[in-house]
Protein backbone atom coordinates (compact mmCIF):
# COMPACT_ATOMS: atom_id res chain seq x y z
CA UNK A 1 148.40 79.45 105.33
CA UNK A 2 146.27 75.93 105.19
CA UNK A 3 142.45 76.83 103.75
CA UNK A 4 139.78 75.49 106.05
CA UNK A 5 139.47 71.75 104.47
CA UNK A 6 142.96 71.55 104.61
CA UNK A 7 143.12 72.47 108.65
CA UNK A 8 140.80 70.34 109.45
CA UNK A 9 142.03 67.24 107.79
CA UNK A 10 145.14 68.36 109.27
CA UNK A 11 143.73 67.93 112.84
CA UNK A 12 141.97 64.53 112.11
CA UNK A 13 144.94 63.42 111.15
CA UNK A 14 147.38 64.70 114.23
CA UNK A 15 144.44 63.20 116.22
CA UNK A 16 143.94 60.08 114.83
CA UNK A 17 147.47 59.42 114.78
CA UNK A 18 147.27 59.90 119.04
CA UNK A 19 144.81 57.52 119.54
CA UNK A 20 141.77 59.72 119.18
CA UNK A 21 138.40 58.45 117.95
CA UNK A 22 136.78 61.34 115.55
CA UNK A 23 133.57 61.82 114.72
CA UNK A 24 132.36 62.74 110.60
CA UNK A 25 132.92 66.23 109.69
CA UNK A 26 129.72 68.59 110.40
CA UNK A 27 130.31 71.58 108.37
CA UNK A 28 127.99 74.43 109.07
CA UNK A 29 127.43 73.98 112.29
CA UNK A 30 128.50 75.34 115.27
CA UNK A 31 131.25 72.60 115.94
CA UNK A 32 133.63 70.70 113.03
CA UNK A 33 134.25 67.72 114.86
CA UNK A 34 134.43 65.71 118.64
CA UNK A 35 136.81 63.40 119.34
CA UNK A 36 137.74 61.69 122.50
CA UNK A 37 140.79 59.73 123.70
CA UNK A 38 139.39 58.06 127.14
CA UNK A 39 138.05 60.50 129.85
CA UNK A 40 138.73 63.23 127.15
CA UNK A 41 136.73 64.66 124.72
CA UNK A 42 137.38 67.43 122.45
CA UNK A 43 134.69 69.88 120.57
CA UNK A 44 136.19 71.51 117.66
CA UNK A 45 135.46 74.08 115.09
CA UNK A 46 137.87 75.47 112.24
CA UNK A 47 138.16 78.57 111.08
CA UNK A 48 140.82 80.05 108.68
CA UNK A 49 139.90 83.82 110.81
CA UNK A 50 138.91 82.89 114.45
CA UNK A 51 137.45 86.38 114.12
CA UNK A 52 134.83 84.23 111.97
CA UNK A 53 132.92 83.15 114.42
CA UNK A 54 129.68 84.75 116.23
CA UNK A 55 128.72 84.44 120.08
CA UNK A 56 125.69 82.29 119.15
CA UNK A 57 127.54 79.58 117.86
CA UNK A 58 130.88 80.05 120.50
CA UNK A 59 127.13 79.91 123.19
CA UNK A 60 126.09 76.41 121.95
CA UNK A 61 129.64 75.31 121.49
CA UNK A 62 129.93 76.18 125.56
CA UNK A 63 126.54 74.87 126.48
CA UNK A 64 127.16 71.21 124.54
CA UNK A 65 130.38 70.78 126.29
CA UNK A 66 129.53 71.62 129.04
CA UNK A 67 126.21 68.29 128.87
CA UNK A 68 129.75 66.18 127.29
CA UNK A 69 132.06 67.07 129.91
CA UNK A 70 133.90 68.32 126.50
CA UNK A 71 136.82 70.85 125.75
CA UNK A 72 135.62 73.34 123.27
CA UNK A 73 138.90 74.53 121.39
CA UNK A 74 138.75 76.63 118.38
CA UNK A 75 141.58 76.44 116.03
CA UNK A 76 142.37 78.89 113.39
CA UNK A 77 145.46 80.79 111.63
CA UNK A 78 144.68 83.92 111.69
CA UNK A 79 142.47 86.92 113.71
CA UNK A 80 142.25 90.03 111.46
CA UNK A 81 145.31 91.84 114.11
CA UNK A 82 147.71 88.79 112.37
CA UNK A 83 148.64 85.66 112.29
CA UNK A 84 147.93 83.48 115.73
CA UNK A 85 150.88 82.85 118.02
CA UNK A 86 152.35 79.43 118.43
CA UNK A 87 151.81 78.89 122.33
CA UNK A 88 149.25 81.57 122.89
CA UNK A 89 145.68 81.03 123.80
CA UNK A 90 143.45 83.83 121.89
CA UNK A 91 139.45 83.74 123.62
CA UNK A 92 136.47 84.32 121.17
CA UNK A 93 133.00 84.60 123.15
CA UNK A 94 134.53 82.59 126.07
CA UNK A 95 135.43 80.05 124.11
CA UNK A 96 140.05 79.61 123.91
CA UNK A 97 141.16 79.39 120.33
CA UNK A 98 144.44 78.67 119.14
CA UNK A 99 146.94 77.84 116.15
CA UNK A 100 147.81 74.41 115.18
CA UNK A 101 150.96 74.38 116.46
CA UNK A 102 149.46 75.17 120.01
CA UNK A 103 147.48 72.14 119.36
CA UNK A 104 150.04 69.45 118.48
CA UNK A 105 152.38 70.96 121.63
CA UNK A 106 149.66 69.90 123.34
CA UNK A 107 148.71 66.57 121.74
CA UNK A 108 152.28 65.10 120.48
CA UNK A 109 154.33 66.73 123.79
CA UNK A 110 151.86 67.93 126.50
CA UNK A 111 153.09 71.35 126.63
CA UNK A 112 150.75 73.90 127.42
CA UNK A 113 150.55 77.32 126.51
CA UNK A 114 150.42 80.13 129.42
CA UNK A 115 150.11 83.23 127.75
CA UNK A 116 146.77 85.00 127.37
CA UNK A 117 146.19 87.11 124.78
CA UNK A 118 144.00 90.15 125.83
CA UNK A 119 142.96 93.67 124.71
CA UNK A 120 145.90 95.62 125.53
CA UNK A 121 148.55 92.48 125.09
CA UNK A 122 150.06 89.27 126.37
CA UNK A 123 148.92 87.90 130.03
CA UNK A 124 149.95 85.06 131.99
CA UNK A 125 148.22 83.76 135.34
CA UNK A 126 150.90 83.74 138.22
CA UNK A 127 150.99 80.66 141.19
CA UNK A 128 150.75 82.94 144.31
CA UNK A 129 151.83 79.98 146.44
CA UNK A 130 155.18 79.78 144.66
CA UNK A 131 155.60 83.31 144.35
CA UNK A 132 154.86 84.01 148.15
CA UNK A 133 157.69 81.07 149.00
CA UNK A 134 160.45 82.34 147.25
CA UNK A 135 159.96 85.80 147.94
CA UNK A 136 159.63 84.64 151.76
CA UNK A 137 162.68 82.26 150.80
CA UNK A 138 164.90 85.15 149.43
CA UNK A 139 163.41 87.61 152.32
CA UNK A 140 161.80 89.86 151.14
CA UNK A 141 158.87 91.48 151.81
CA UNK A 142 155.75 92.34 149.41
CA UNK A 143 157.35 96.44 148.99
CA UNK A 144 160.95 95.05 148.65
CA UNK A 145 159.93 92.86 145.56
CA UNK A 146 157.30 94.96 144.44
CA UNK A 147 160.11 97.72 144.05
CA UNK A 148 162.47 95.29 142.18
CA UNK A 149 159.55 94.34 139.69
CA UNK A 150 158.69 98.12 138.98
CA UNK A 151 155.10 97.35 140.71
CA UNK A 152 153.28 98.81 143.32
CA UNK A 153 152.67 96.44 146.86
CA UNK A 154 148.85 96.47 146.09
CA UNK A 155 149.80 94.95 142.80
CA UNK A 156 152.33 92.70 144.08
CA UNK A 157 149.36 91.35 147.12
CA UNK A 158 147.15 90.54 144.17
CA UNK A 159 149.91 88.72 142.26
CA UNK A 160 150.03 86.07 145.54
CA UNK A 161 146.35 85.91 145.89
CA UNK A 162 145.28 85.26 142.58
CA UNK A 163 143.40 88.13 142.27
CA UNK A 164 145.25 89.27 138.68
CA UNK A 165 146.97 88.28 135.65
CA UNK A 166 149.95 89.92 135.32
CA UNK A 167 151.58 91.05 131.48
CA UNK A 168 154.36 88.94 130.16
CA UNK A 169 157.24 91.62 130.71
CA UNK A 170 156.58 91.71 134.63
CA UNK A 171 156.34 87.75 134.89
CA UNK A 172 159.80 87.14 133.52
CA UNK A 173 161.25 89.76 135.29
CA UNK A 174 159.77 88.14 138.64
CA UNK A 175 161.40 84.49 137.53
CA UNK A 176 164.72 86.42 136.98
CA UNK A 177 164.51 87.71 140.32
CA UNK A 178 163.28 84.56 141.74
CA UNK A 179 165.15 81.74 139.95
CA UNK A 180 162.37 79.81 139.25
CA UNK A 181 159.33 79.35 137.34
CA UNK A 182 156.07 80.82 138.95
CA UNK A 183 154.02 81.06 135.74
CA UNK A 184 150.84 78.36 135.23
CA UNK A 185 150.15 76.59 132.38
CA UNK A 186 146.47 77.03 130.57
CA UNK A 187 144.95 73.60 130.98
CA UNK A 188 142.38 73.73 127.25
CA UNK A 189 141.34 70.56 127.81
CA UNK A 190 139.51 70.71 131.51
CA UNK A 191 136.29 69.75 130.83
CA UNK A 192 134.05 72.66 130.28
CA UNK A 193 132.13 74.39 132.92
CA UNK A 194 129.52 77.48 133.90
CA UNK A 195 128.62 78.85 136.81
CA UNK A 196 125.47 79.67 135.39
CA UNK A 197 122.78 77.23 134.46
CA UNK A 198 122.27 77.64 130.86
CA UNK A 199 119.12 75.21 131.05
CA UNK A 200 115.79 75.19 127.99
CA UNK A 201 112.72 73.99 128.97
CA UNK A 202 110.96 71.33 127.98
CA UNK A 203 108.63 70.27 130.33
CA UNK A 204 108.07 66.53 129.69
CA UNK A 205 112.00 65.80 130.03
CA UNK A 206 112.42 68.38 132.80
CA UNK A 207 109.66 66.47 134.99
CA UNK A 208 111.94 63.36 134.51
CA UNK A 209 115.13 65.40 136.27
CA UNK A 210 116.70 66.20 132.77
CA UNK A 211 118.88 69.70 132.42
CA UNK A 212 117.58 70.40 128.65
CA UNK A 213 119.73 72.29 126.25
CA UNK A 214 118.35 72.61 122.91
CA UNK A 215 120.85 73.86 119.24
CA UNK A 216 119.83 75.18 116.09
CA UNK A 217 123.63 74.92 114.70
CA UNK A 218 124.37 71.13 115.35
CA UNK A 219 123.80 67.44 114.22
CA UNK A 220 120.80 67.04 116.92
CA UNK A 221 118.21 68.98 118.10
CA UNK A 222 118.12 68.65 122.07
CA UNK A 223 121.19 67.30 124.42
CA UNK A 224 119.67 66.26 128.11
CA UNK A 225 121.56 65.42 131.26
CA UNK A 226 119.74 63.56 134.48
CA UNK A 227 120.57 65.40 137.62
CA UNK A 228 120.67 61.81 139.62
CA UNK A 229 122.84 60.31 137.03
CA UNK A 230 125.50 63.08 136.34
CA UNK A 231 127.77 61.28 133.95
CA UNK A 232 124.65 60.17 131.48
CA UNK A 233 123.51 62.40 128.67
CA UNK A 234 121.21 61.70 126.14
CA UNK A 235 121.19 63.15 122.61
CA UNK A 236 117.08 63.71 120.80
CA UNK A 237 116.40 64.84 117.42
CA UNK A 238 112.77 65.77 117.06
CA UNK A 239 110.44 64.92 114.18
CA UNK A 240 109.61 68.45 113.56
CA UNK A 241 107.62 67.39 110.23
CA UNK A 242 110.63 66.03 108.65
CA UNK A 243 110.70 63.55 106.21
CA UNK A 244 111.09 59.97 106.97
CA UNK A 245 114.69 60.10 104.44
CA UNK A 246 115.79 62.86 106.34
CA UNK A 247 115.24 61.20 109.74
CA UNK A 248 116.89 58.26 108.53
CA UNK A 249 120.50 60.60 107.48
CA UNK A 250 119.94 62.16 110.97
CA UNK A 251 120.16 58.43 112.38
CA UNK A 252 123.66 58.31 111.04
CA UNK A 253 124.77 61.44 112.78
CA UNK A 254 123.34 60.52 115.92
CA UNK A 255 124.89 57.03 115.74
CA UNK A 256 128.68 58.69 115.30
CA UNK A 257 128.43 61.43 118.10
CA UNK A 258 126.96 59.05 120.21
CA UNK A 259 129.73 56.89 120.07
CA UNK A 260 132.28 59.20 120.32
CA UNK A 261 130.16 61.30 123.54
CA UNK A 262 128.99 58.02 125.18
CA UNK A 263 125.40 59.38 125.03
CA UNK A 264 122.08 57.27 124.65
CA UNK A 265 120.31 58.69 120.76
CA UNK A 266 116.97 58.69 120.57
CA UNK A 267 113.71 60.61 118.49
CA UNK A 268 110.85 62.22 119.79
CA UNK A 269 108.20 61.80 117.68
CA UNK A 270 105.02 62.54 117.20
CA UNK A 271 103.41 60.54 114.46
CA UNK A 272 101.60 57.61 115.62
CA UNK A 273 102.82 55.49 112.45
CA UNK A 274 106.90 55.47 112.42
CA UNK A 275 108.14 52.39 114.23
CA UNK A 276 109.90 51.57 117.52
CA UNK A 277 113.52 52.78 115.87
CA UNK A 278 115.18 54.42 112.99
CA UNK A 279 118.18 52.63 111.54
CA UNK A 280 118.69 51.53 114.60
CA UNK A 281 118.14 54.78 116.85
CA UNK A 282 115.57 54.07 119.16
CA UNK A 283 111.91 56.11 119.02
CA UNK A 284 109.80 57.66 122.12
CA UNK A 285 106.72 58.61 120.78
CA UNK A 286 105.95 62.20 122.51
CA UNK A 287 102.84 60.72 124.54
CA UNK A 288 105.39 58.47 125.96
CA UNK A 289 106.97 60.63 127.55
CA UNK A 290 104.21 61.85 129.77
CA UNK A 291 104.06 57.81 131.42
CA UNK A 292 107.29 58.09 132.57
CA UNK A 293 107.94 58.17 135.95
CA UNK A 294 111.54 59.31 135.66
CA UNK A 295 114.93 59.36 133.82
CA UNK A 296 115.51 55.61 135.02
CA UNK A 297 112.61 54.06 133.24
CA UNK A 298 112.75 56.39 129.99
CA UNK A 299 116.43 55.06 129.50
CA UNK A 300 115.11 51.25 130.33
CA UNK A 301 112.95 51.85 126.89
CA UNK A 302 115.44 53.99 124.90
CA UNK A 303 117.82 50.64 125.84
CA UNK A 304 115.19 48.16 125.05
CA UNK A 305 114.08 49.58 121.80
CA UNK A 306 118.27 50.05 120.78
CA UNK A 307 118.73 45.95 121.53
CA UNK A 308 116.04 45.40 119.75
């Protein structure tokens, strides 16, 4: 088994290899690492047990990839039932993790994984179109085939409408029957999404048509999307009485996930006496904020203050 370091160089590497930017490594936080190979972007966090991780950290991983349009993936060797499958997607507080080997199917060859792994064993997500054509093909009804899969004809009706996963065991013994493939491949990197608006507030950048989500276990402090301008984030750290050295190493994280995210890095600060940027990252003094009269002419300055 590869320790921790050793997996994640591994991935930089299998990444970098593809044509993936990477970001630094952020250890001890609730993601490792984001790259991005055009429209896609991938949040990732190590862990030698995938049991290792806790649903605060899997929540932010969700809610910042879901601002990114990101794919949070977390890749590991082990849960404490075993070693992780090759091929088979394990789920940790909503968020899929999987072995390396899952990964570079998916990187080097595009083959995705379609087993589930799930209390009570191995699941795979059945296309009800295709299994409703060749059973219609082959004529049979839903109780004929239902019969010849050892299933009932409710089951069977839920099978073609999507309303069930069905175990491993029953799927191939459907494709047997069937001559062809009717299982679906687990797409990991769709960008991710929630029904539910998982939304902070903060009341100056709300006013201004942000969605606010604010961390505690990652390089910046507050990731904002405009509602008018759905494909432009912004990434804030706020002064919070830090020290102007600490600001400045904060400036170099911002400056590497923004460039990998595409997002606009700026501070928030209060004190009257720091200038217009920090090593480049532009600086809205928190009064600013209130002039604004919305997300158009707070980016003009974040812009204007960056060029300059």
């Amino acid at each position: 088994m590869l320790a921790r370091n050793e997996l994640i160089k591994e991935i930089n590497n299998l990444l970098n290899s593809e044509g993936f930017e990477t970001s630094n490594v952020y250890d001890q936080r609730c993601f490792d690492l984001i790259a991005r190979k055009k429209l896609l972007i991938l949040l990732l966090k190590t862990f030698t047990n995938v049991d290792s991780i806790n649903e605060t950290h899997a929540e932010e991983m969700r809610k910042i990839s879901q601002i990114f349009l990101a794919s949070p993936l977390i890749v590991g060797e082990k849960s404490k039932n075993g070693l992780l499958e090759e091929d088979v997607v394990y789920e940790r507080h909503g968020v899929p993790a999987i072995c390396l080997n899952t990964l570079k199917n998916m990187i080097l060859y595009n083959e995705y994984p379609e087993v589930l792994a799930d209390r009570g064993g191995y699941y795979v997500k059945i296309n009800g179109d295709v299994l409703k054509e060749y059973r219609e093909e082959y004529s049979l009804s839903l109780k004929d085939l239902a019969d010849l899969a050892h299933v009932s004809r409710t089951t069977m009706y839920k099978y073609e409408n999507g309303i069930v996963k069905t175990n491993t065991e029953t799927a191939m013994m459907l494709e047997d029957i069937l001559n062809t493939k009717i299982t679906v491949d687990i797409d990991l990197f769709e960008p991710y999404s929630e029904n539910e608006e998982n939304k902070d507030k903060n009341l100056e950048l709300n006013r201004l048509g942000y969605g606010v989500i604010s961390t505690n276990k990652s390089p910046f402090d507050t990731v904002a999307k405009s509602e008018e301008e759905i494909k432009s984030s912004l990434m804030f750290n706020m002064e919070k009485n830090r020290k102007i050295k600490t600001l400045e190493k904060m400036a170099i994280s911002l400056k590497d996930l923004s460039n990998i995210t595409s997002s606009e890095p700026a501070f928030i600060i209060k004190n009257e006496k720091l200038k217009e940027s920090i090593d480049g990252i532009p600086v809205i003094k928190s009064w600013e904020l209130k002039e604004f009269g919305n997300s158009k002419d707070l980016l003009k300055v974040i812009k204007e203050r960056k060029d300059n």
